[in-house]
Protein backbone atom coordinates (compact mmCIF):
# COMPACT_ATOMS: atom_id res chain seq x y z
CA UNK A 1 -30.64 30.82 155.04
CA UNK A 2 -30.68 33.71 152.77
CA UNK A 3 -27.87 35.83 152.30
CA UNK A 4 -25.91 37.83 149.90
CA UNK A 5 -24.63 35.98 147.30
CA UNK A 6 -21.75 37.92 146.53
CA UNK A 7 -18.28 36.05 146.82
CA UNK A 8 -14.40 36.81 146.06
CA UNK A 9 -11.41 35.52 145.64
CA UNK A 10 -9.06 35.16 148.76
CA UNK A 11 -8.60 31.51 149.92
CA UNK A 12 -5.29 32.09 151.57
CA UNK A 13 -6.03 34.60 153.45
CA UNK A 14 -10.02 33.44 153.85
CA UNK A 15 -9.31 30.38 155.53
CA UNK A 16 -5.65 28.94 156.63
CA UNK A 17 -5.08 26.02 159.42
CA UNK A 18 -1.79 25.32 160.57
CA UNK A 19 -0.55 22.97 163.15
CA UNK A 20 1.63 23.89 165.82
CA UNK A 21 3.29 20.58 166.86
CA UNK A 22 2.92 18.65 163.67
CA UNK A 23 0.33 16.68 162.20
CA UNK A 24 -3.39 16.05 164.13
CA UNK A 25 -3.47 12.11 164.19
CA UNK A 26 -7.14 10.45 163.04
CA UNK A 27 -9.46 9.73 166.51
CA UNK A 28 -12.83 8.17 166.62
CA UNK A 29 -15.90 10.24 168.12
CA UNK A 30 -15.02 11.26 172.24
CA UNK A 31 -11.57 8.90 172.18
CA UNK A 32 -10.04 11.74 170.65
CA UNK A 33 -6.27 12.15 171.35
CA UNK A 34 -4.69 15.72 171.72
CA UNK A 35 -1.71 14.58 169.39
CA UNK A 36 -0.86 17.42 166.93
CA UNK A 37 -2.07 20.36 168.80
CA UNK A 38 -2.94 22.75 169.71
CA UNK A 39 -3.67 24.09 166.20
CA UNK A 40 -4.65 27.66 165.00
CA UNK A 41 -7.52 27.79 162.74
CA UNK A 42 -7.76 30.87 160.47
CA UNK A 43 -11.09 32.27 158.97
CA UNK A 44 -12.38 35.21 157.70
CA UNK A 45 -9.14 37.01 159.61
CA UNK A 46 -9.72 35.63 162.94
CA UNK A 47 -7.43 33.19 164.44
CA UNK A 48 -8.83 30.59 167.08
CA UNK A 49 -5.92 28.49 168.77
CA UNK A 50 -7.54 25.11 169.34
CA UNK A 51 -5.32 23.04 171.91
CA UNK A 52 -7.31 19.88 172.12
CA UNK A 53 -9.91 18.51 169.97
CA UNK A 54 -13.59 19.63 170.26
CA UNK A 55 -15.96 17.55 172.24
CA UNK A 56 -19.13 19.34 172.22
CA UNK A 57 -19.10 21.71 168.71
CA UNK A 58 -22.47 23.63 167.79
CA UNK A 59 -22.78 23.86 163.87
CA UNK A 60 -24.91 26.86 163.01
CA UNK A 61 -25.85 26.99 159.14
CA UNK A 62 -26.62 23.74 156.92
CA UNK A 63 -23.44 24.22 155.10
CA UNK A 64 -21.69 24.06 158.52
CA UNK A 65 -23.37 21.03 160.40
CA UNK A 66 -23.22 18.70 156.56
CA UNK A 67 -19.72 19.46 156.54
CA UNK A 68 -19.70 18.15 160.32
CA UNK A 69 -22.08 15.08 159.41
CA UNK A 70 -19.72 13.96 156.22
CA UNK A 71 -16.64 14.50 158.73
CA UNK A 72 -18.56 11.86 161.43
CA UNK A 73 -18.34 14.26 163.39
CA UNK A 74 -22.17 13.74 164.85
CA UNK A 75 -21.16 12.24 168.26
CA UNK A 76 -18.91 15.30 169.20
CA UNK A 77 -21.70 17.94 168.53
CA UNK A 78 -23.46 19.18 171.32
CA UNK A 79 -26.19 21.47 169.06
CA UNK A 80 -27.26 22.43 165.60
CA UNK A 81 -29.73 24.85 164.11
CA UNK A 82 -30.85 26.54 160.53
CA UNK A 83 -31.46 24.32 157.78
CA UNK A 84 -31.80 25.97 154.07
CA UNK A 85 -33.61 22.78 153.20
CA UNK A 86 -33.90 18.97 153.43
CA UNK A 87 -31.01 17.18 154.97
CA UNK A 88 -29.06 14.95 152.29
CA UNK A 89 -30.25 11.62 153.38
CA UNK A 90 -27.18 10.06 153.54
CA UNK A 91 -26.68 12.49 156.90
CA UNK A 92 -29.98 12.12 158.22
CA UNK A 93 -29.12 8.97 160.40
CA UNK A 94 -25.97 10.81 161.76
CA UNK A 95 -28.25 14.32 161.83
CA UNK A 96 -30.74 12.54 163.97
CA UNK A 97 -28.70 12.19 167.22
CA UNK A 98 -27.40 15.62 167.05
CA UNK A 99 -29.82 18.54 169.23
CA UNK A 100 -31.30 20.93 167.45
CA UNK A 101 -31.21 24.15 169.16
CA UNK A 102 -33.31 26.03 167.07
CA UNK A 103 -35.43 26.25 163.89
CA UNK A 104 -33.24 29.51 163.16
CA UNK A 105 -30.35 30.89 164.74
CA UNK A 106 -30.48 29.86 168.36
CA UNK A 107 -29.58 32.90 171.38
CA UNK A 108 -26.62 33.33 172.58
CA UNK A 109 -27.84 32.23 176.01
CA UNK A 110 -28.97 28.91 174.77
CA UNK A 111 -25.75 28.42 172.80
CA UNK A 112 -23.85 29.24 176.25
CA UNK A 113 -25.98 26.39 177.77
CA UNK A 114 -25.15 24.01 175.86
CA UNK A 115 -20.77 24.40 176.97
CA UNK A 116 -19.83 24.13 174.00
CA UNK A 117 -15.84 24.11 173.38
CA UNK A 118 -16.18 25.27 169.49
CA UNK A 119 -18.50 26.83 167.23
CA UNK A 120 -18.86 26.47 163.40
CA UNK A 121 -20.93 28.10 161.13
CA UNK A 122 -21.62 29.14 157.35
CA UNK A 123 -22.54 32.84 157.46
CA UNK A 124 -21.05 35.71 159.25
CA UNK A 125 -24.76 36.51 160.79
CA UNK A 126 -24.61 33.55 163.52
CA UNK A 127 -21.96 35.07 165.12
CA UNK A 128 -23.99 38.33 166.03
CA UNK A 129 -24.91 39.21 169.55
CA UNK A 130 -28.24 37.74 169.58
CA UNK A 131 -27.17 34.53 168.04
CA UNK A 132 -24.11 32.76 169.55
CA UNK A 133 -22.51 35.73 169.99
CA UNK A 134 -19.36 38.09 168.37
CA UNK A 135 -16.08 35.36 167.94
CA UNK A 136 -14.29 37.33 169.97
CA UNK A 137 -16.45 37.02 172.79
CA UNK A 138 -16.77 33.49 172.62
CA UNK A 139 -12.81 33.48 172.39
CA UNK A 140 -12.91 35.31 175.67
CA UNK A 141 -14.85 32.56 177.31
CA UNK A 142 -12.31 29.83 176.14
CA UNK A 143 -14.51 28.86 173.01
CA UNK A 144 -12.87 28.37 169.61
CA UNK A 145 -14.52 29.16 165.96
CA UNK A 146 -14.64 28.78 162.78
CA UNK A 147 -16.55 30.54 159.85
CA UNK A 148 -16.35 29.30 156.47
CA UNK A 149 -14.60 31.46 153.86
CA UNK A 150 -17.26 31.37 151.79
CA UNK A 151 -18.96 33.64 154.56
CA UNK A 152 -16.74 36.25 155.16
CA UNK A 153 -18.23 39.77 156.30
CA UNK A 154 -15.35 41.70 154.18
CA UNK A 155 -15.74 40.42 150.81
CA UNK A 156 -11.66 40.89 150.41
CA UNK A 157 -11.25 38.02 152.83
CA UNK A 158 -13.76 35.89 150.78
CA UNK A 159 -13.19 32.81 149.19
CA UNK A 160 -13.60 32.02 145.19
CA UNK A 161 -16.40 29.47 144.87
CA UNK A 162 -14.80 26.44 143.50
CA UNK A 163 -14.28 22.64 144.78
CA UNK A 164 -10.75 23.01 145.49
CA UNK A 165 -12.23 26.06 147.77
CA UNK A 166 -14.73 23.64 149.46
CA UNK A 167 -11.89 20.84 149.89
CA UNK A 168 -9.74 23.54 151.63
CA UNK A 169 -12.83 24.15 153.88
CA UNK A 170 -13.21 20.35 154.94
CA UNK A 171 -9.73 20.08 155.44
CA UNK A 172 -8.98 23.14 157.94
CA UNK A 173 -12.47 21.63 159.56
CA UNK A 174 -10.89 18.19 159.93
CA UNK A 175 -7.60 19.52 161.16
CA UNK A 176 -9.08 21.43 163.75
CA UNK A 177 -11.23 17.87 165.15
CA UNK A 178 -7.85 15.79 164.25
CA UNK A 179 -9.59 14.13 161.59
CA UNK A 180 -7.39 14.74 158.38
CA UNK A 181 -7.81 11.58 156.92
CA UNK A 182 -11.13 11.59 156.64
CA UNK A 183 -11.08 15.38 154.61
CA UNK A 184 -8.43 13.49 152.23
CA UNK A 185 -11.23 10.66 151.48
CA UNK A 186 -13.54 13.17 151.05
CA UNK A 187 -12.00 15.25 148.63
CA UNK A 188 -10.69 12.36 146.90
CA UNK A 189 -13.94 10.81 146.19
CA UNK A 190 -15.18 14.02 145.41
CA UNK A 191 -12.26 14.70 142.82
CA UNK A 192 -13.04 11.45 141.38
CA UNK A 193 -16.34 12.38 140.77
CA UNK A 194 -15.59 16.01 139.10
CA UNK A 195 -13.26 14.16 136.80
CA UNK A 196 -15.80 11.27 135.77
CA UNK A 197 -18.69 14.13 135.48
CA UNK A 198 -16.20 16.34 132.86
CA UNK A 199 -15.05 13.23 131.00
CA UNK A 200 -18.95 12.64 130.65
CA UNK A 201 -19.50 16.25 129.31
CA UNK A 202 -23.97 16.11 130.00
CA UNK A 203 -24.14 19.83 128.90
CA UNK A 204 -22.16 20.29 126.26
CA UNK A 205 -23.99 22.32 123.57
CA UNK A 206 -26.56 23.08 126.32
CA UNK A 207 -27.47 26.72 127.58
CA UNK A 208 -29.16 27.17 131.11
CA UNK A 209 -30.93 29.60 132.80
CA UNK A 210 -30.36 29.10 136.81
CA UNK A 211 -33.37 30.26 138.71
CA UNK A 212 -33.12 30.97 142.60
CA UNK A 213 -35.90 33.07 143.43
CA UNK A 214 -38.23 36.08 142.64
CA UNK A 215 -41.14 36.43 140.46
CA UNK A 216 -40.64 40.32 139.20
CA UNK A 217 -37.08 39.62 138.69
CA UNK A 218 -35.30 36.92 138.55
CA UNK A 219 -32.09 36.13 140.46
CA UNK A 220 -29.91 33.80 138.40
CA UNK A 221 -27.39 32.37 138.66
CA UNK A 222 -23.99 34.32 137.79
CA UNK A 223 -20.73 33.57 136.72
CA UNK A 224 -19.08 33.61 140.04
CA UNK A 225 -20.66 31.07 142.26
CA UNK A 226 -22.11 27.66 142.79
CA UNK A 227 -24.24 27.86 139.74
CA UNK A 228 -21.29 28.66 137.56
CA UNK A 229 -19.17 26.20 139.10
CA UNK A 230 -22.03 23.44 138.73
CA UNK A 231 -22.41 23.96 135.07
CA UNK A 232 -18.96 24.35 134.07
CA UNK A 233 -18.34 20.79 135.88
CA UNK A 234 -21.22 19.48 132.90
CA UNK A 235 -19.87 21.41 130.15
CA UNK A 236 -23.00 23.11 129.81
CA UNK A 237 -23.25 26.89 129.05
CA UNK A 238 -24.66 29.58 131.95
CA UNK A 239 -26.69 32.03 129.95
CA UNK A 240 -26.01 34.78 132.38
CA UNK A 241 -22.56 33.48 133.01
CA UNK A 242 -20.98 36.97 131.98
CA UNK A 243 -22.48 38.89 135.00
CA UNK A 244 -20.77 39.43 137.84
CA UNK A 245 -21.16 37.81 141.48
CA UNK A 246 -22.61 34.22 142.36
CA UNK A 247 -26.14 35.83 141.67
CA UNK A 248 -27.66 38.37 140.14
CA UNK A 249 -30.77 40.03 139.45
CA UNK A 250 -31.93 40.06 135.96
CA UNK A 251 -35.24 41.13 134.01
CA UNK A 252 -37.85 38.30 133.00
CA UNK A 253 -37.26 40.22 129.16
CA UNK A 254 -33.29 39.44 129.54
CA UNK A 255 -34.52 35.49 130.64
CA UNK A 256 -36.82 35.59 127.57
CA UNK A 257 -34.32 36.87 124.80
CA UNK A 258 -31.66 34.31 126.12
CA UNK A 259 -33.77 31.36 125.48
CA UNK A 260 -32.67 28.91 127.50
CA UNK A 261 -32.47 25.01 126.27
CA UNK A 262 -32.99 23.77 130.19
CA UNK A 263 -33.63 25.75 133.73
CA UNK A 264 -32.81 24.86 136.94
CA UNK A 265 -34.60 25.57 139.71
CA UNK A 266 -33.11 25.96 143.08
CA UNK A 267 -35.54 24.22 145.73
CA UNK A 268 -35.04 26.20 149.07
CA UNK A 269 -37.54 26.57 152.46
CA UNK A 270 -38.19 30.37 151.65
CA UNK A 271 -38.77 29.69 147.67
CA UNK A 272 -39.60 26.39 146.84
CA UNK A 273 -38.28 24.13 143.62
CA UNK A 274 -42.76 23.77 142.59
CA UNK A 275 -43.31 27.42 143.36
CA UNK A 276 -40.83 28.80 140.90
CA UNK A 277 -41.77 25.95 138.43
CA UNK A 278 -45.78 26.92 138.70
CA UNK A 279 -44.52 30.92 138.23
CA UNK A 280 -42.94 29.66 134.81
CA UNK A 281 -45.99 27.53 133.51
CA UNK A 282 -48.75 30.41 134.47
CA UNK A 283 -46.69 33.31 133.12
CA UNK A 284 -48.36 34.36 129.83
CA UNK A 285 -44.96 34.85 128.38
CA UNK A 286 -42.57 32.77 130.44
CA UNK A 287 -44.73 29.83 129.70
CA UNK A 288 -43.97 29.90 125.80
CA UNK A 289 -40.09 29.50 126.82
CA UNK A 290 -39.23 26.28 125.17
CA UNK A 291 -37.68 24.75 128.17
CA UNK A 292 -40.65 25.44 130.42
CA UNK A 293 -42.94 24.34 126.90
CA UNK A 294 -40.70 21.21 126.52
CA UNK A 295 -40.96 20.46 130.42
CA UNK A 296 -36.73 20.98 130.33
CA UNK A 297 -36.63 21.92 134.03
CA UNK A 298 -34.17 20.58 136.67
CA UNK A 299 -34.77 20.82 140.14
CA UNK A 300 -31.62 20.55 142.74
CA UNK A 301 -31.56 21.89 146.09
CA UNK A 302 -30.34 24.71 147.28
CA UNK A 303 -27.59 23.64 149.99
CA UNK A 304 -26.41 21.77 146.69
CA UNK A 305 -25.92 24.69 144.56
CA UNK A 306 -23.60 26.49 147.45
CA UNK A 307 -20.57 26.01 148.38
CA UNK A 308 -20.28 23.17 150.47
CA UNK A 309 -19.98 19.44 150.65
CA UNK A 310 -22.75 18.77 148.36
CA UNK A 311 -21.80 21.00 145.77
CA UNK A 312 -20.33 17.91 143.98
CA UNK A 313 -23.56 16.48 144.55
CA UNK A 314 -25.03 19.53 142.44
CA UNK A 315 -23.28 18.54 139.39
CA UNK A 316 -24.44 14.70 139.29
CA UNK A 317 -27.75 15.54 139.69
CA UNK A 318 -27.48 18.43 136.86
CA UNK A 319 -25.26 15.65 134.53
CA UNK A 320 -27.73 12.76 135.39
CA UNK A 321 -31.04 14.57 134.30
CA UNK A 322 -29.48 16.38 131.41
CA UNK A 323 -28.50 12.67 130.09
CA UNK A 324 -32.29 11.85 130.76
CA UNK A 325 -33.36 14.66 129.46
CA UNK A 326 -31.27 14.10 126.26
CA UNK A 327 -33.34 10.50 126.08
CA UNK A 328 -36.38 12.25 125.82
């Protein structure tokens, strides 16, 4: 889904879980116990007091239902709608059994009919009155929520795009499904994985040009978001890294003087990885770039340069075909 890509720094405030009777205790699927709560989740300055865990959860957003899926969380989801792009496949077993409500945001009626006990999604928009409705209304009618940080309508409630940002996320997610142990694998792995890909260093010496979208202008990648986080992971350099924001819109002159040694193209439903890549190759001038000459393009997918679960995912691909391309 698109949406402004504009993001700030408030993770305490952003998103905060706390339990109220001591620690949620693990559960598998349905046999979950109500040990540990009730628990009040925080988010985006809206407090949800969860007193059992959820049995039938709609995840609205891709960010939202992955986080769910990584969580095996699958069998206590009742719904699920808007994909940005292609399912990781290591979810798409577990995504399978889950209902998809919708191609987009499902109505608020259908959401209704579906009972659910908890709602969780990655942008502020599903919780409008023609989607699942306003959180306070579906507090009224006993059903908790959660929006992620990253998501907030009032930018001062935002969170700073970073993986200990997306760990937080998981973990207030898994505390709120008495899961914790499963965010603390998670994150682990994940850390693991941050520290092998900086001990590596794939982009040292290397400056990149991160395209999202647009063919008169280009939005790149900033120095405030997923992009920025991605590269800094590889040691490489983000030639528009100085701007401010997660994205921003630059001039196809600016993309030209930098001279990128590699691009990356984001691969999303509304502006595809091969449509961006064609728009650099037919472009009388873009096409002399020495990246696009040299065929030094990477392509990673969109719900993997977000904040999310698979932002760690964004940085191995990024390390693993700068190393190839470094073969070449």
């Amino acid at each position: 889904m698109r949406v402004p890509h504009r993001l700030a720094m408030c993770v305490l405030v952003g998103s905060t879980l706390t339990g109220c009777a001591g620690a949620p205790t693990e559960s598998a699927g349905k046999g979950a116990t109500a040990a540990g709560f009730p628990v009040e989740a925080t988010s985006c300055g809206h407090v949800s007091t969860v007193k059992a865990p959820p049995q039938a959860a709609i995840t609205l957003n891709q960010g939202a239902t992955e986080v769910a899926l990584a969580l095996g969380l699958e069998q206590r989801l009742a719904g699920t709608a808007y994909l940005d792009d292609a399912i990781a496949p290591r979810f798409a077993g577990a995504y399978a059994k889950v209902k998809v409500l919708a191609a987009e945001y499902p109505s608020h009626e259908a959401v209704l009919a579906e009972e659910p006990d908890f709602v969780y999604s990655s942008y502020a928009s599903a919780f409008a009155d023609e989607s699942a409705g306003t959180r306070e209304e579906l507090q009224g009618l006993g059903i908790g929520s959660y929006l992620s940080p990253f998501g907030c309508p009032d930018a001062r409630d935002r969170a700073e795009v970073g993986f200990e940002s997306v760990w937080q996320e998981i973990h207030a997610v898994a505390d709120v499904f008495g899961v914790p142990e499963r965010a603390a694998r998670i994150e682990s792995d994940q850390r693991a994985t941050v520290e092998e890909l900086a001990e590596v260093g794939a982009g040292r010496g290397t400056r990149v040009f991160w395209y999202d979208s647009g063919d008169k202008t280009a939005l790149a990648g900033a120095g405030e978001g997923g992009p920025q986080v991605i590269l800094e992971a590889v040691g490489a350099t983000n030639v528009f890294g100085g701007l401010d924001g997660g994205w921003a819109d630059v001039s196809w002159e600016r993309v030209v003087k930098a001279e990128p040694d590699v691009i990356v193209v984001a691969d999303a439903s509304w502006s595809s990885a091969a449509e961006k890549i064609a728009h650099l190759r037919k472009d009388p001038v873009l096409k002399r770039l020495r990246a696009v000459r040299d065929d030094r393009v990477i392509t990673v997918a969109y719900s993997e340069s977000t904040p999310g679960v698979r932002l760690v995912d964004g940085a191995q691909q990024v390390s693993d075909r700068l190393i190839a391309l470094g073969r070449r």
